[in-house]
Protein backbone atom coordinates (compact mmCIF):
# COMPACT_ATOMS: atom_id res chain seq x y z
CA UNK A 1 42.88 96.07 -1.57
CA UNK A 2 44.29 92.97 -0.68
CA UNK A 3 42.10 90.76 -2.24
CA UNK A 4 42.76 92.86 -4.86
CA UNK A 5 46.21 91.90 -4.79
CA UNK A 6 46.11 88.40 -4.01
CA UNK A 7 43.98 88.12 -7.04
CA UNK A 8 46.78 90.01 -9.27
CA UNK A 9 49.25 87.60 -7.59
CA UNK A 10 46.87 84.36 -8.32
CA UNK A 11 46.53 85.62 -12.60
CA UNK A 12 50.04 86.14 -12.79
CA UNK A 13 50.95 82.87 -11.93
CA UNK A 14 48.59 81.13 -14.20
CA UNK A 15 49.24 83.63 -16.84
CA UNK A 16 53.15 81.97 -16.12
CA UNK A 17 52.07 78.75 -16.49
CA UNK A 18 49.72 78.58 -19.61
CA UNK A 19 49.94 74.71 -20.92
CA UNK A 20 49.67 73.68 -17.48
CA UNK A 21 46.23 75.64 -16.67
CA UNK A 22 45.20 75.16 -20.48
CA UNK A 23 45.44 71.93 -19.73
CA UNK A 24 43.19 71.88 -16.51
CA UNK A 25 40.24 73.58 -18.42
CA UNK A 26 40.56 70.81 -20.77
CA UNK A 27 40.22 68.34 -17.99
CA UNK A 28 37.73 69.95 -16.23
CA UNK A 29 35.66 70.23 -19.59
CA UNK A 30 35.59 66.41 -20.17
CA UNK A 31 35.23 65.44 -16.26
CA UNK A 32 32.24 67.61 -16.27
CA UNK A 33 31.39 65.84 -19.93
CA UNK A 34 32.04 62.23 -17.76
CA UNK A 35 29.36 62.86 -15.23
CA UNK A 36 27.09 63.33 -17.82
CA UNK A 37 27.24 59.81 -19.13
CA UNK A 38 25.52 56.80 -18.14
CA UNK A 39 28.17 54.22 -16.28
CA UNK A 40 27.93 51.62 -19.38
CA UNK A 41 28.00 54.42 -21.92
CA UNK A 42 31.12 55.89 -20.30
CA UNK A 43 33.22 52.85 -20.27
CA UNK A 44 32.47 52.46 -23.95
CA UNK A 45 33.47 55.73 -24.64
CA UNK A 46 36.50 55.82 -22.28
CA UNK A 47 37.77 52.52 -23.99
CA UNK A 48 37.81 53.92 -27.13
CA UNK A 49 40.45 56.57 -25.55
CA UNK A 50 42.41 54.03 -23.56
CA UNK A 51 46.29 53.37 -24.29
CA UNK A 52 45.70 49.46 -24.06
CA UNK A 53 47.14 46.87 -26.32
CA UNK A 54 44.13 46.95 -28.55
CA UNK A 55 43.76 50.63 -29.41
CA UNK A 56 47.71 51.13 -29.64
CA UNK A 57 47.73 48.36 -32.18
CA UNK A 58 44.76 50.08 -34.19
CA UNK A 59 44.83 54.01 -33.64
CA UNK A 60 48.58 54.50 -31.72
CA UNK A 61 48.82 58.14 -32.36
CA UNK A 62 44.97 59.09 -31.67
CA UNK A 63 44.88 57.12 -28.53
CA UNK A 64 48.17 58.43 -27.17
CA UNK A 65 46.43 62.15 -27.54
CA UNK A 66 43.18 61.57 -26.73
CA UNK A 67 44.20 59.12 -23.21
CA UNK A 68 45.87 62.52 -21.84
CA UNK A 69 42.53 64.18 -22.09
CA UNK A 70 40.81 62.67 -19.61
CA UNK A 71 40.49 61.42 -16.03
CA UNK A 72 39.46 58.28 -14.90
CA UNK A 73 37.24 57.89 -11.65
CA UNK A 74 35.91 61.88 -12.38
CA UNK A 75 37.92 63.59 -9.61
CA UNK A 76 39.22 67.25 -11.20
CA UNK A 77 40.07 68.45 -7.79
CA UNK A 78 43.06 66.55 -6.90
CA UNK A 79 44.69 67.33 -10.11
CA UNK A 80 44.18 70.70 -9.92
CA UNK A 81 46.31 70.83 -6.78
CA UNK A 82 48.91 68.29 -8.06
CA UNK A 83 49.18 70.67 -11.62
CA UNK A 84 49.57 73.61 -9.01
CA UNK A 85 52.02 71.80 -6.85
CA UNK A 86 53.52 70.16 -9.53
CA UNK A 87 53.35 71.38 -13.14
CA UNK A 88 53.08 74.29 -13.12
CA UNK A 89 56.24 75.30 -10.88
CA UNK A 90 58.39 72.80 -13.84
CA UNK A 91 56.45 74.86 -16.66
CA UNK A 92 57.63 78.03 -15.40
CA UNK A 93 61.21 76.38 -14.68
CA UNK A 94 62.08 75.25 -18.39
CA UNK A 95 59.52 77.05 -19.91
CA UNK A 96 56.31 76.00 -22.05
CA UNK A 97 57.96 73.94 -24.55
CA UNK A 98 60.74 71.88 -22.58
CA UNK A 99 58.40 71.38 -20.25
CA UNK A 100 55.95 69.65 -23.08
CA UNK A 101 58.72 67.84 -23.86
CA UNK A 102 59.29 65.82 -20.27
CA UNK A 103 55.45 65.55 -20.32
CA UNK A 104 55.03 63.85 -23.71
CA UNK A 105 58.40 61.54 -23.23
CA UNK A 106 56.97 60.41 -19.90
CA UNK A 107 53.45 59.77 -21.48
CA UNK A 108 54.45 57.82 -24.33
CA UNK A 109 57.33 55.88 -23.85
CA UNK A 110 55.88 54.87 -20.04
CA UNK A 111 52.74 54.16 -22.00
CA UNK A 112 54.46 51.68 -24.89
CA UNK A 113 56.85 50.37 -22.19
CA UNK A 114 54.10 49.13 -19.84
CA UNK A 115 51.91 48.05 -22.38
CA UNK A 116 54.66 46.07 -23.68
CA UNK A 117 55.36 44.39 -20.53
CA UNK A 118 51.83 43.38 -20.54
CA UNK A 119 51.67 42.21 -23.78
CA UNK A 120 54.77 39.67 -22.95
CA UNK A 121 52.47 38.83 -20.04
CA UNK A 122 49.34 38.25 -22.06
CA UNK A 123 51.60 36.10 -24.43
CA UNK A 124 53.36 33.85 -21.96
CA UNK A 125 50.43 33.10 -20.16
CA UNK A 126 50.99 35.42 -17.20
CA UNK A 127 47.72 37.76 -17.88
CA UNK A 128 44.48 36.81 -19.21
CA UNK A 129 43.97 37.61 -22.71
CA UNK A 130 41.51 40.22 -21.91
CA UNK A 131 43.83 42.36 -20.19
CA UNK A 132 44.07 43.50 -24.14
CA UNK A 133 41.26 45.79 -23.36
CA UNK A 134 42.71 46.92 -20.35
CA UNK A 135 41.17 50.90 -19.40
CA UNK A 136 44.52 53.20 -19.11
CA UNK A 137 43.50 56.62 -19.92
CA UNK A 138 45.12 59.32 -17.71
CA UNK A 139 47.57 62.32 -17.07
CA UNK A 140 49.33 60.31 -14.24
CA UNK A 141 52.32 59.16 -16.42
CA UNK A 142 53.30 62.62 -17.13
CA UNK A 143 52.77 64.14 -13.87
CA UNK A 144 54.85 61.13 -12.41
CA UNK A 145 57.82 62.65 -15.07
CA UNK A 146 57.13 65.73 -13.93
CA UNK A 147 57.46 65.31 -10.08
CA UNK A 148 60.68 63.37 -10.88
CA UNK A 149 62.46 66.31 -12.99
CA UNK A 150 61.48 68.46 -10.29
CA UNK A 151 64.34 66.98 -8.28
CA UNK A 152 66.88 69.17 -10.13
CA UNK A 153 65.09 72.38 -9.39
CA UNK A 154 66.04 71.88 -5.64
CA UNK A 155 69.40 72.99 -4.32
CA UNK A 156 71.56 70.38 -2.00
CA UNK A 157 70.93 69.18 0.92
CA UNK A 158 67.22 69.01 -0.14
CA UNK A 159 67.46 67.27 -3.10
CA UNK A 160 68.54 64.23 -1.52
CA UNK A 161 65.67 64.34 0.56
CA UNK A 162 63.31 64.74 -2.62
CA UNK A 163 65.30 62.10 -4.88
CA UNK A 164 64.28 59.12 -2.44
CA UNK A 165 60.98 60.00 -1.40
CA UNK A 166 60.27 60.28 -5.41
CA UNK A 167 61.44 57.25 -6.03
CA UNK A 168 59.81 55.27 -3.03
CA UNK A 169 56.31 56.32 -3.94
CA UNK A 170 56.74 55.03 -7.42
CA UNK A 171 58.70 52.03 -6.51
CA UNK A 172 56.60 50.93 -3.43
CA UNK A 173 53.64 50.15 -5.44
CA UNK A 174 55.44 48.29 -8.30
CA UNK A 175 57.50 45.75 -5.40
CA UNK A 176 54.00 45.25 -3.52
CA UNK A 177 51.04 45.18 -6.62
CA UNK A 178 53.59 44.78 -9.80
CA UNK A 179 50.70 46.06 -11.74
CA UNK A 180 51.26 47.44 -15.71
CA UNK A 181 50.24 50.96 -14.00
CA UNK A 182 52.76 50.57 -10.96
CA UNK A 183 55.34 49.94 -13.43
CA UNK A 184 54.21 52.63 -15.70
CA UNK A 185 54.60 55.34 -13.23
CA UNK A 186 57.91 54.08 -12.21
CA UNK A 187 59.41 54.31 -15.57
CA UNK A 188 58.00 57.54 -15.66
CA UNK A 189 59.55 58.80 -13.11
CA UNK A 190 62.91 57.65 -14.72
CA UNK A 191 62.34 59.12 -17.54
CA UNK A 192 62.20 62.09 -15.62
CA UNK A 193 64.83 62.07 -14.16
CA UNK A 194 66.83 61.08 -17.82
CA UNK A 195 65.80 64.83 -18.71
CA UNK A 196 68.30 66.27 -17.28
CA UNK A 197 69.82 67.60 -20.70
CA UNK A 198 66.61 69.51 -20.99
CA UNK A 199 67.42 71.29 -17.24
CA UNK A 200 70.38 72.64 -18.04
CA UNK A 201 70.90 76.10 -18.30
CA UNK A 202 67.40 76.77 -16.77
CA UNK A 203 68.34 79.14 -13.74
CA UNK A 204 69.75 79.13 -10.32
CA UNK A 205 68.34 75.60 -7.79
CA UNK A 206 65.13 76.35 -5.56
CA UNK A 207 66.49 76.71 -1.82
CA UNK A 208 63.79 76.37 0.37
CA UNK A 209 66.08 77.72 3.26
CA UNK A 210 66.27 80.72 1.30
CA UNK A 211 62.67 80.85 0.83
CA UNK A 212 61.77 80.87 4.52
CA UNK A 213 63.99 83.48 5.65
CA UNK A 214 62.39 85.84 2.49
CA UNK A 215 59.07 85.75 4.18
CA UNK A 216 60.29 85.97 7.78
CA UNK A 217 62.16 89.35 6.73
């Protein structure tokens, strides 16, 4: 009986979240799909996909699509606890489509904004010119938006806890490597956060003090 019910409780909060779990099934369908390519054949094919200065030059639109489709390194697991964690409480916030929305801002403009960066590189000598060619497929970009819109779904005092611990692990990275991907997930994470016209109106802040004494009772 209680499996029974834990199972009810488990499809009715994917069944909440569609895009986010659609989404998954589509990631777990190519990772699978990765594994079953030889490591030279993969790159190759994973290039083709990647949002670097070549392809957005040649195919922007198909490149910008395709690069959220996959995963590089092969790992589905992870993501399917950071969607959990992550999307899929934002997707049930704001709702299918506004929640789209943060995801493709953070996506492309993070995407043409880093690139960009690197092309200035590449062109005053900073990067090698091969860093054209660069691999950058991923979902990372959005979920990075994501986790940073997320701050306004959590009542005060919390919220100010979440707001700098957001912001530290996306700024961290970019002050110690200064990588194209550091700062790509850093201005993702802004652009999160400049979503806020898309929050309003969405329902009453998370308390997690509120939460707690729920399951006690």
């Amino acid at each position: 009986m209680r499996i029974n019910r834990g199972l009810r409780r488990v499809g009715a909060w994917i069944r909440s979240a569609p895009g986010t779990y659609v989404w998954l099934v589509v990631l777990f369908i190519t990772t699978v799909a990765l594994h079953h390519m030889s490591p030279q054949f993969e790159q190759h094919f994973l290039r083709q996909r990647s949002t670097n200065i070549h392809e957005l030059s040649h195919n922007p639109v198909r490149v910008l699509v395709a690069s959220a489709f996959w995963i590089d390194g092969g790992h589905w697991i992870p993501y399917a606890f950071l969607y959990t964690v992550f999307h899929a409480p934002v997707e049930r916030w704001l709702g299918t489509a506004r929640w789209l929305a943060v995801c493709a801002l953070a996506h492309v403009l993070a995407t043409l904004i880093s690139e960009g960066a690197l092309l200035k590189a590449v062109r005053d000598g900073i990067a090698p010119h091969s860093a054209v060619n660069t691999l950058d497929i991923g979902v990372s970009y959005a979920l990075a938006g994501v986790i940073a819109v997320l701050t306004y779904r959590i009542a005060a005092p919390w919220r100010y806890v979440y707001l700098p611990a957001v912001l530290a692990v996306f700024a961290l990275p970019l002050i110690e490597g200064r990588s194209f991907t550091d700062l790509g997930h850093f201005v993702s994470a802004l652009i999160g956060l400049a979503c806020y016209p898309l929050v309003r109106g969405c329902g009453k802040a998370w308390n997690p003090k509120e939460t707690l004494a729920a399951l006690r009772s």
